[in-house]
C-alpha atoms as a PDB file:
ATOM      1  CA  UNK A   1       0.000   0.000   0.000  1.00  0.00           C
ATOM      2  CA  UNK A   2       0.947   3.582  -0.801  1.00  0.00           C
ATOM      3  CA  UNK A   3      -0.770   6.474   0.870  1.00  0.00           C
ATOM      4  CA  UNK A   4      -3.774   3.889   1.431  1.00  0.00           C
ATOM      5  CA  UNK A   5      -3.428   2.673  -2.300  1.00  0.00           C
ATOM      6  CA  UNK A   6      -3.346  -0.536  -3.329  1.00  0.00           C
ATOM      7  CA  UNK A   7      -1.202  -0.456  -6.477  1.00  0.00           C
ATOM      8  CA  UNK A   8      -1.066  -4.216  -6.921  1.00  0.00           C
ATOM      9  CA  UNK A   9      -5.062  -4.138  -6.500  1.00  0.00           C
ATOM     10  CA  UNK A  10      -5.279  -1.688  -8.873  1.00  0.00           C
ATOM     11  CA  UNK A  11      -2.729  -3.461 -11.335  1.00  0.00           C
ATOM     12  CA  UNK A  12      -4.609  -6.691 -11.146  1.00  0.00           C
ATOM     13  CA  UNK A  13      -7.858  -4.433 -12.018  1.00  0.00           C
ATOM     14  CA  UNK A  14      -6.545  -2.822 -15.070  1.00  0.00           C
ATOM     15  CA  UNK A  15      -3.708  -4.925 -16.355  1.00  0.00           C
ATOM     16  CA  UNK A  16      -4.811  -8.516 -15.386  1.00  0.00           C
ATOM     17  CA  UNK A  17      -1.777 -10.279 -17.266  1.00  0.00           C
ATOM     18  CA  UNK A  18       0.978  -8.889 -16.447  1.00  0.00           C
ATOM     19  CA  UNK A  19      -0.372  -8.887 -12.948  1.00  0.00           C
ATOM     20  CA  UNK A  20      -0.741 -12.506 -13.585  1.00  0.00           C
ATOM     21  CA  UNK A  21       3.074 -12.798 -14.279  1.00  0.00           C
ATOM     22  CA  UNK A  22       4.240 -10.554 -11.330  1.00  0.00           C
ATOM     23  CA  UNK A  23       2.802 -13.697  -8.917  1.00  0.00           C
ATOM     24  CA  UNK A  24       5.674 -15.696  -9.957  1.00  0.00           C
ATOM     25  CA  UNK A  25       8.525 -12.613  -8.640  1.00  0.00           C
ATOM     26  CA  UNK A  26       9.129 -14.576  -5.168  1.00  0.00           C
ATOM     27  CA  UNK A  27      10.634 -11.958  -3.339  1.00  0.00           C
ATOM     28  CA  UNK A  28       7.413  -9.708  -1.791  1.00  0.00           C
ATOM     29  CA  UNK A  29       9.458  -6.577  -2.104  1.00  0.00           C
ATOM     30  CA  UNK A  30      11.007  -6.769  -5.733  1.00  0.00           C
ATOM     31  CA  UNK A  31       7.448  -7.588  -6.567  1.00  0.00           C
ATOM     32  CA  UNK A  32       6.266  -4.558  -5.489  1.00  0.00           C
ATOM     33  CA  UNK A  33       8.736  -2.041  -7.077  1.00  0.00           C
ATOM     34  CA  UNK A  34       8.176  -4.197 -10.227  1.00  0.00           C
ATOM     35  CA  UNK A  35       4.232  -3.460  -9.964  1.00  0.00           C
ATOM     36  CA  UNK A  36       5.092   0.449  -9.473  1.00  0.00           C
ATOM     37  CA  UNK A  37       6.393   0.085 -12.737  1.00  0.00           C
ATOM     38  CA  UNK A  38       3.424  -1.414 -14.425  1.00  0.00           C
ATOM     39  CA  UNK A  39       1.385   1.152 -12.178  1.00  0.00           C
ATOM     40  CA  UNK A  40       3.494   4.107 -14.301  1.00  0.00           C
ATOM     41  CA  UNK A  41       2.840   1.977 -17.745  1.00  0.00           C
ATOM     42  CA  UNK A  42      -0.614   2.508 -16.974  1.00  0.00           C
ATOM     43  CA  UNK A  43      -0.383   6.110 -16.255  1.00  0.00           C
ATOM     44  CA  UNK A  44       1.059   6.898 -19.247  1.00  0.00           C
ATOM     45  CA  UNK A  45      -1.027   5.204 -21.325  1.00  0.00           C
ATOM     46  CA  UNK A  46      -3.980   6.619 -19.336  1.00  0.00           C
ATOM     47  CA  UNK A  47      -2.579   9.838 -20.477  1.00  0.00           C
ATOM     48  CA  UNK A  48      -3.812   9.730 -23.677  1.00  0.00           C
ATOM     49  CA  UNK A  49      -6.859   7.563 -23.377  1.00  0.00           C
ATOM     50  CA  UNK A  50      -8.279  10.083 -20.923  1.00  0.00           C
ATOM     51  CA  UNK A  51      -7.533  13.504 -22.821  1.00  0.00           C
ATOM     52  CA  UNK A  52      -9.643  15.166 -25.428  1.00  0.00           C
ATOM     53  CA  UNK A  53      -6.730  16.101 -27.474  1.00  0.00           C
ATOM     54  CA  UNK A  54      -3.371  15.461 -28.166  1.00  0.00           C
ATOM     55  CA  UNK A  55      -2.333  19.099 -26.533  1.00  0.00           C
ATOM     56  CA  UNK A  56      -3.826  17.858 -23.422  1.00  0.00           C
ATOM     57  CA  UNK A  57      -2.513  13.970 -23.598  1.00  0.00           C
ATOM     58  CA  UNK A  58       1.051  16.001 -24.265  1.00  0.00           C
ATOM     59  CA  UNK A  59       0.491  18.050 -20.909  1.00  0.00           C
ATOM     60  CA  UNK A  60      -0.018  14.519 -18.378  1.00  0.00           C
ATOM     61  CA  UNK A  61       2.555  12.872 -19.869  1.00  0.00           C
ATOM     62  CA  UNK A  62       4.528  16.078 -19.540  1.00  0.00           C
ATOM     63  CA  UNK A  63       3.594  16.018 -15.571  1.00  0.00           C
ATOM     64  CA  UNK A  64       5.082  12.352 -15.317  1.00  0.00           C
ATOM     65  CA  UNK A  65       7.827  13.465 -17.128  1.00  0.00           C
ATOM     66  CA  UNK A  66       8.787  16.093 -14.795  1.00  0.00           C
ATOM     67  CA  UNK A  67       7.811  13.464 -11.982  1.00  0.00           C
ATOM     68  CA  UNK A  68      10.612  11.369 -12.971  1.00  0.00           C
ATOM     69  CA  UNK A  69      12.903  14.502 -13.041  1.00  0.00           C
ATOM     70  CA  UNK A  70      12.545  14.569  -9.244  1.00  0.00           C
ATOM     71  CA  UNK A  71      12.721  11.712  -8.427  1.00  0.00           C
ATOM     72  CA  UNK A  72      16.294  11.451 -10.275  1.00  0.00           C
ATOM     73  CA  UNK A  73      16.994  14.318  -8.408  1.00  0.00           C
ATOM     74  CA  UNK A  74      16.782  13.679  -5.361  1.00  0.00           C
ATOM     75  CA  UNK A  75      13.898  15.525  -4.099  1.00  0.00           C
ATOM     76  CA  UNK A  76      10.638  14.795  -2.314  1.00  0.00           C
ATOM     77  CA  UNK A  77       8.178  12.586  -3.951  1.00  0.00           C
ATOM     78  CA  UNK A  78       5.334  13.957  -5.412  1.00  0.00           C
ATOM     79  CA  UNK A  79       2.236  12.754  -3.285  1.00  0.00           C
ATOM     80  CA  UNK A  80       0.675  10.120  -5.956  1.00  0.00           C
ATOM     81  CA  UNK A  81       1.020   6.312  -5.056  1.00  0.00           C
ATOM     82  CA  UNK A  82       2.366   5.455  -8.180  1.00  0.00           C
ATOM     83  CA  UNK A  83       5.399   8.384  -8.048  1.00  0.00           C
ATOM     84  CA  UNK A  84       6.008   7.282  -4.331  1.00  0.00           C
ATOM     85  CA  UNK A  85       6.130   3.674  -5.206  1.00  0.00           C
ATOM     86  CA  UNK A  86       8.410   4.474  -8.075  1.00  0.00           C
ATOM     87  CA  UNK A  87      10.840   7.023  -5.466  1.00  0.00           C
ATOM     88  CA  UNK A  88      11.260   3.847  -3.768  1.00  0.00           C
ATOM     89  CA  UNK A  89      12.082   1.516  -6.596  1.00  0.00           C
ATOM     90  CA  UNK A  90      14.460   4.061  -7.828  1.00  0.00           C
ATOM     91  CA  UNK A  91      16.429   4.656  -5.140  1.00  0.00           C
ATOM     92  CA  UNK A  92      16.035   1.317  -3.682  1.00  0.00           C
ATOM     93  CA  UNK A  93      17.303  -0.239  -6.614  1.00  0.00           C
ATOM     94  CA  UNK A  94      19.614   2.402  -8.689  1.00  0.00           C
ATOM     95  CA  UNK A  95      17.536   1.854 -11.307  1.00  0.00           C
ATOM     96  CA  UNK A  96      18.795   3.870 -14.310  1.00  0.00           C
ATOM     97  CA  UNK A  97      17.054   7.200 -16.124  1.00  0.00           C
ATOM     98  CA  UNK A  98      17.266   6.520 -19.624  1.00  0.00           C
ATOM     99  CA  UNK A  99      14.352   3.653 -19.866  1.00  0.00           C
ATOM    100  CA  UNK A 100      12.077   5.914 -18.254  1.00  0.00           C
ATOM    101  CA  UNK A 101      12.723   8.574 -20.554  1.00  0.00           C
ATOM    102  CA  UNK A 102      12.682   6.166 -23.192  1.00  0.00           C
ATOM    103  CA  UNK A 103       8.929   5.015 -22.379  1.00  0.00           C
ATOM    104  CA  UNK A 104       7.801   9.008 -21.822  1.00  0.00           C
ATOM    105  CA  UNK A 105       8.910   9.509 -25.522  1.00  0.00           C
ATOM    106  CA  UNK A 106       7.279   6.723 -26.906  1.00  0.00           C
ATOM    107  CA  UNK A 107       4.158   7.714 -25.557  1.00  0.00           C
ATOM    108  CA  UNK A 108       4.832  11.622 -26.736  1.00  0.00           C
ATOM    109  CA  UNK A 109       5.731  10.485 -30.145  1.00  0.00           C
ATOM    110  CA  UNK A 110       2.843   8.238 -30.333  1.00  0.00           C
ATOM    111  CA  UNK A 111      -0.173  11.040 -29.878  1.00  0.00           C
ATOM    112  CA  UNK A 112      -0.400  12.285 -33.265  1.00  0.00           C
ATOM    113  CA  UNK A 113       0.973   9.231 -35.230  1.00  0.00           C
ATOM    114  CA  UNK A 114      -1.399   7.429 -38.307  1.00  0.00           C
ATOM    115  CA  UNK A 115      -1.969   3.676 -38.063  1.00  0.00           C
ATOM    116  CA  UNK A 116       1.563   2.215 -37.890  1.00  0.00           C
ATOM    117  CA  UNK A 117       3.130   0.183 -40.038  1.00  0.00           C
ATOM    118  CA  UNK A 118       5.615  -3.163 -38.630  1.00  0.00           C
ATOM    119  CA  UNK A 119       8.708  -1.060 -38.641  1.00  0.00           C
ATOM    120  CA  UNK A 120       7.256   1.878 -36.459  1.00  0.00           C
ATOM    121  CA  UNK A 121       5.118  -0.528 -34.197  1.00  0.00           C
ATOM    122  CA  UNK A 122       8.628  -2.318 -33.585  1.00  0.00           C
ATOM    123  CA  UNK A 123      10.241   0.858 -32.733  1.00  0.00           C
ATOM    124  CA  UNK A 124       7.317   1.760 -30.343  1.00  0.00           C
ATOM    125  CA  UNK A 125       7.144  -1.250 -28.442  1.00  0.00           C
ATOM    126  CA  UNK A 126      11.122  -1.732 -28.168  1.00  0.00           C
ATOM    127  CA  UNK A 127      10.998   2.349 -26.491  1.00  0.00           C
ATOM    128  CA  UNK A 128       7.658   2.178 -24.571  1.00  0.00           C
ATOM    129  CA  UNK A 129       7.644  -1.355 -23.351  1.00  0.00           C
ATOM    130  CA  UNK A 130      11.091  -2.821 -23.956  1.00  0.00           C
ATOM    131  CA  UNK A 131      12.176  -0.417 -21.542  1.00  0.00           C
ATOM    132  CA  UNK A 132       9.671  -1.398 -18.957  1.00  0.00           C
ATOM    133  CA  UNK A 133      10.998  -5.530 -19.126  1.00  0.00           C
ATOM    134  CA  UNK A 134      14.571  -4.400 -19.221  1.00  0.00           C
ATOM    135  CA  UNK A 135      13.828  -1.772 -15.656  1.00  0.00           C
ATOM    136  CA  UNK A 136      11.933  -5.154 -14.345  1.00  0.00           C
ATOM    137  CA  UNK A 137      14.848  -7.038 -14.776  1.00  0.00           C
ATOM    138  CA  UNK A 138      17.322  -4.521 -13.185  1.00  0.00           C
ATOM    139  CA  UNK A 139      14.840  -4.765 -10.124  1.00  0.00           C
ATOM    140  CA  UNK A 140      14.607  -8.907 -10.391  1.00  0.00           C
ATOM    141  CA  UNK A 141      18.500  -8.852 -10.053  1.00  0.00           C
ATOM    142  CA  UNK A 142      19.497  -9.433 -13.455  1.00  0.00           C
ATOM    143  CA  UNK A 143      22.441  -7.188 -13.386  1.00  0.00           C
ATOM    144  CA  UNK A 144      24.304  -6.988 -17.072  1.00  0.00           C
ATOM    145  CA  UNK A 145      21.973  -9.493 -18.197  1.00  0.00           C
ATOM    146  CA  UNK A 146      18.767  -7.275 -17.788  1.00  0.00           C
ATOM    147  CA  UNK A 147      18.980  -5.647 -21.355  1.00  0.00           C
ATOM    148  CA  UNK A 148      17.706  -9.696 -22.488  1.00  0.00           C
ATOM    149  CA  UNK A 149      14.353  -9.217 -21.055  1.00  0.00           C
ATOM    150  CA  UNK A 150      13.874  -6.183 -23.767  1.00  0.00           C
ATOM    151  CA  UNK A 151      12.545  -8.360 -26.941  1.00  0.00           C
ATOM    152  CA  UNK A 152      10.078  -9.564 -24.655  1.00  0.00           C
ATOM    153  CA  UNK A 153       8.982  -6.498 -23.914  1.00  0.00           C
ATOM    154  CA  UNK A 154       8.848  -5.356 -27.130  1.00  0.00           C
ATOM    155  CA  UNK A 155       7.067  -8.556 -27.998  1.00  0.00           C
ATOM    156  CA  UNK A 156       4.355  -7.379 -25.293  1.00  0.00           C
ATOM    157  CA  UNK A 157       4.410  -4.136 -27.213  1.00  0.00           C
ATOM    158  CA  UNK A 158       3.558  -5.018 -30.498  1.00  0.00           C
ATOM    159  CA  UNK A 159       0.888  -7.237 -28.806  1.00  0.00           C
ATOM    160  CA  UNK A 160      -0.989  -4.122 -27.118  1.00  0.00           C
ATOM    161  CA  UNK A 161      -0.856  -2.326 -29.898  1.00  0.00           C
ATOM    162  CA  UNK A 162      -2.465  -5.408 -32.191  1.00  0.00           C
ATOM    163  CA  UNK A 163      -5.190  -5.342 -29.290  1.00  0.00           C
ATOM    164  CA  UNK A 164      -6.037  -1.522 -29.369  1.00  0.00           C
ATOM    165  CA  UNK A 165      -6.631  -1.909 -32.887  1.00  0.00           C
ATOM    166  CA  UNK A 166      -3.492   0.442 -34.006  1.00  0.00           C
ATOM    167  CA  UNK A 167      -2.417  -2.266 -36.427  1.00  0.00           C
ATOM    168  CA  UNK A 168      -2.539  -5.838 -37.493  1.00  0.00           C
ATOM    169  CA  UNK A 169      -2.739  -7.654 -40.848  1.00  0.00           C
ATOM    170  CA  UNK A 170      -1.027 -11.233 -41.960  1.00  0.00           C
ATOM    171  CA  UNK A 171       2.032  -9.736 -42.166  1.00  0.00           C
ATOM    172  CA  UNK A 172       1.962  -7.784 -38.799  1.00  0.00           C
ATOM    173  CA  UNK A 173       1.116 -11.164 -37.379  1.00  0.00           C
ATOM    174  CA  UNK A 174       4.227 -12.955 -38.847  1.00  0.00           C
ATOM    175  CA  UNK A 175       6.522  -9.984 -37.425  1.00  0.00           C
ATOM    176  CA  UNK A 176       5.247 -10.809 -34.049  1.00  0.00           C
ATOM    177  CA  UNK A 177       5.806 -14.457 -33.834  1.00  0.00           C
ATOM    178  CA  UNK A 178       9.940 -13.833 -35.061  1.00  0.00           C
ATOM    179  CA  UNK A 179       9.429 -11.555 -32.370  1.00  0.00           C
ATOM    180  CA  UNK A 180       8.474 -13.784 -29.801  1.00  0.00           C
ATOM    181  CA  UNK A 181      11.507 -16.687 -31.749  1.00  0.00           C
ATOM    182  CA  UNK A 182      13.885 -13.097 -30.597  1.00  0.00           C
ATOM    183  CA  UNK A 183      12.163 -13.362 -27.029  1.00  0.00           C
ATOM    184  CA  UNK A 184      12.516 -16.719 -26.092  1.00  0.00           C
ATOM    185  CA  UNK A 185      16.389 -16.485 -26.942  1.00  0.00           C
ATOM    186  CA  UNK A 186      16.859 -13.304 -24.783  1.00  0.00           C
ATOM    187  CA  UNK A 187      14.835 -15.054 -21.793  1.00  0.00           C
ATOM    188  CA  UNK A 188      17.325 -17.878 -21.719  1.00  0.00           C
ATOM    189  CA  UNK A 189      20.011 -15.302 -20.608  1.00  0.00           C
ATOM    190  CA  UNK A 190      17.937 -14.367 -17.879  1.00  0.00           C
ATOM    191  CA  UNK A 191      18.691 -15.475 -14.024  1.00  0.00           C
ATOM    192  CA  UNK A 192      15.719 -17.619 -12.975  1.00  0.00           C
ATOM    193  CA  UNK A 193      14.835 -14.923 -10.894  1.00  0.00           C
ATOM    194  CA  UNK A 194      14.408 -12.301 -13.181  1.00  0.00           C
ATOM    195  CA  UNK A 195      12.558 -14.648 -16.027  1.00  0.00           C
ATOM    196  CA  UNK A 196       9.644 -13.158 -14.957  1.00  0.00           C
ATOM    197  CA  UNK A 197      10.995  -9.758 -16.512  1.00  0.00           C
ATOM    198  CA  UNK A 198       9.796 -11.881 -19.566  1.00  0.00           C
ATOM    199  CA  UNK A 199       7.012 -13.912 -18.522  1.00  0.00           C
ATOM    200  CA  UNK A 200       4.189 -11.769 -20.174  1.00  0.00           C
ATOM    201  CA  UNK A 201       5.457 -12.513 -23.477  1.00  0.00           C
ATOM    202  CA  UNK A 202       4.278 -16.372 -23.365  1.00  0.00           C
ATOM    203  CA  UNK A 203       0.746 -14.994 -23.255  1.00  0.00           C
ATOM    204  CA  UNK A 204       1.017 -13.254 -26.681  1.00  0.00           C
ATOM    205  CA  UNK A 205       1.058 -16.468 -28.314  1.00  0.00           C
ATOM    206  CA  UNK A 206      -2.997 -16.418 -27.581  1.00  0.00           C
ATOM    207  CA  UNK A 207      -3.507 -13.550 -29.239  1.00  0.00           C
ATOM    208  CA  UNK A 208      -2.318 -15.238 -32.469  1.00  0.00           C
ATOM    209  CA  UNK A 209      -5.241 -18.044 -31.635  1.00  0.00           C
ATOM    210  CA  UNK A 210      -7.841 -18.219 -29.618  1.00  0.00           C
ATOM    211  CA  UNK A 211      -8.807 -16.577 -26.576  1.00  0.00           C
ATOM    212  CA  UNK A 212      -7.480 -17.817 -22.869  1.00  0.00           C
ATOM    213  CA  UNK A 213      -9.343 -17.855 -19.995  1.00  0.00           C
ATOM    214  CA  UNK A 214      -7.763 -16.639 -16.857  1.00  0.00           C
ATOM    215  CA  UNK A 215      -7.350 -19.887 -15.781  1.00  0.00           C
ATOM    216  CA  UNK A 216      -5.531 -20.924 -19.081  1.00  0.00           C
ATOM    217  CA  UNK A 217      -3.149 -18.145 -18.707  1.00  0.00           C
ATOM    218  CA  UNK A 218      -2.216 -18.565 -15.265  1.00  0.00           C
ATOM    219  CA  UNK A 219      -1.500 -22.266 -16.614  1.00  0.00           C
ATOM    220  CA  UNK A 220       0.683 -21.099 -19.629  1.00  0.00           C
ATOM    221  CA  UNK A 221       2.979 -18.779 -17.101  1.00  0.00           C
ATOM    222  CA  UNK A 222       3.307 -21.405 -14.363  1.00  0.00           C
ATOM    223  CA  UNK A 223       4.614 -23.866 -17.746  1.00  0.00           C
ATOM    224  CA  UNK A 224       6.865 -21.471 -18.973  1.00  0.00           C
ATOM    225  CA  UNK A 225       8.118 -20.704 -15.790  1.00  0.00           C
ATOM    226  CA  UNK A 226       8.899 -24.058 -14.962  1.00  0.00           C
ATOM    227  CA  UNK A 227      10.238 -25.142 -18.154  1.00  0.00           C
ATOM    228  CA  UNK A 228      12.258 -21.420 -18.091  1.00  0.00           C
ATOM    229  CA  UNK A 229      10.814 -21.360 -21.638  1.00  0.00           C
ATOM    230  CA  UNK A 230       8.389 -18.515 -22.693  1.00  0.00           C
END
């Protein structure tokens, strides 16, 4: 809890799989700082789902932006669960500034931007959510390793994109699954503890078939966990 928050409620509420995933971190604590992270993934997408305009969308993502500045610099936490929880993982775990900028930008660049084609979905999902698996990683102890968990993250990318309906086609679809080929090889270089960094990309493989149940899912991640194959 944060300020009376429950940011792992809140994750399970509005992000169910990746949530999902996050039950397999072990450690209570690295779990937590990993969810603050998903908490600020869903901020910034909120951003732009909640705004009228682009102008507006621009001016939240330009508050989390400046969020991030302080917390990098040392100052007092601005008093919003997700910022504290992400003070702490910062600090706590000298997490690095350049993936958070990295994920701002994406979502910037993304306001105003047509239907996107393979090449610029790749590039998306390697800034916005590659950068989210790689910080996960750093917190899950992965150390030099932790830039491996990025093609699963980008893998989870492209697959958010395919389900907001901001591109898709046959040949969209083939992109993704040499995607996920690229993600299983990273996730092998992982420390078992930090394979969950990767876990959500297993569960993109259903949205090249059909639908999972929740039950289904949790099944696939507690598989690929054990096998440490995604």
């Amino acid at each position: 809890m944060t300020d009376g928050v429950d940011l792992d409620g809140e994750i399970r509420r509005v992000d169910l799989d990746r949530w999902l995933a996050s039950r397999f971190i072990a450690d209570p604590a690295r779990r937590a700082d990993v969810i603050a992270l998903y908490a600020l993934d869903h901020e910034l997408a909120r951003a732009a789902q909640v705004a009228s305009n682009a102008l507006l969308a621009e001016i939240r993502l330009t508050w989390w932006r400046e969020s991030i500045d302080e917390i990098f610099a040392g100052g007092e936490a601005r008093r919003h669960p997700t910022v504290q929880a992400l003070t702490t993982a910062v600090r706590g775990r000298g997490l690095p500034r350049a993936p958070f900028e990295a994920m701002i930008e994406a979502r910037v660049g993304a306001l105003e931007t047509p239907p996107l084609d393979l090449t610029g979905a790749r590039a998306w999902a390697v800034a916005a959510e590659g950068s989210l698996s790689r910080l996960a990683a750093l917190i899950l102890g992965a150390g030099e390793a932790a830039a491996s968990a990025e093609p699963a993250g980008t893998v989870w990318g492209l697959t958010l994109l395919r389900r907001a309906g901001k591109t898709g086609g046959a040949d969209y679809d083939a992109g993704l699954k040499e995607a996920l080929v690229e993600a299983r090889r990273g996730a092998k270089a992982l420390p078992s503890a930090a394979f969950p960094a990767a876990l959500c990309a297993t569960l993109a493989r259903g949205d090249l078939g059909p639908a999972a149940s929740e039950v289904g899912k949790r099944a696939r991640l507690t598989w690929a966990t054990l096998s440490g194959r995604l």
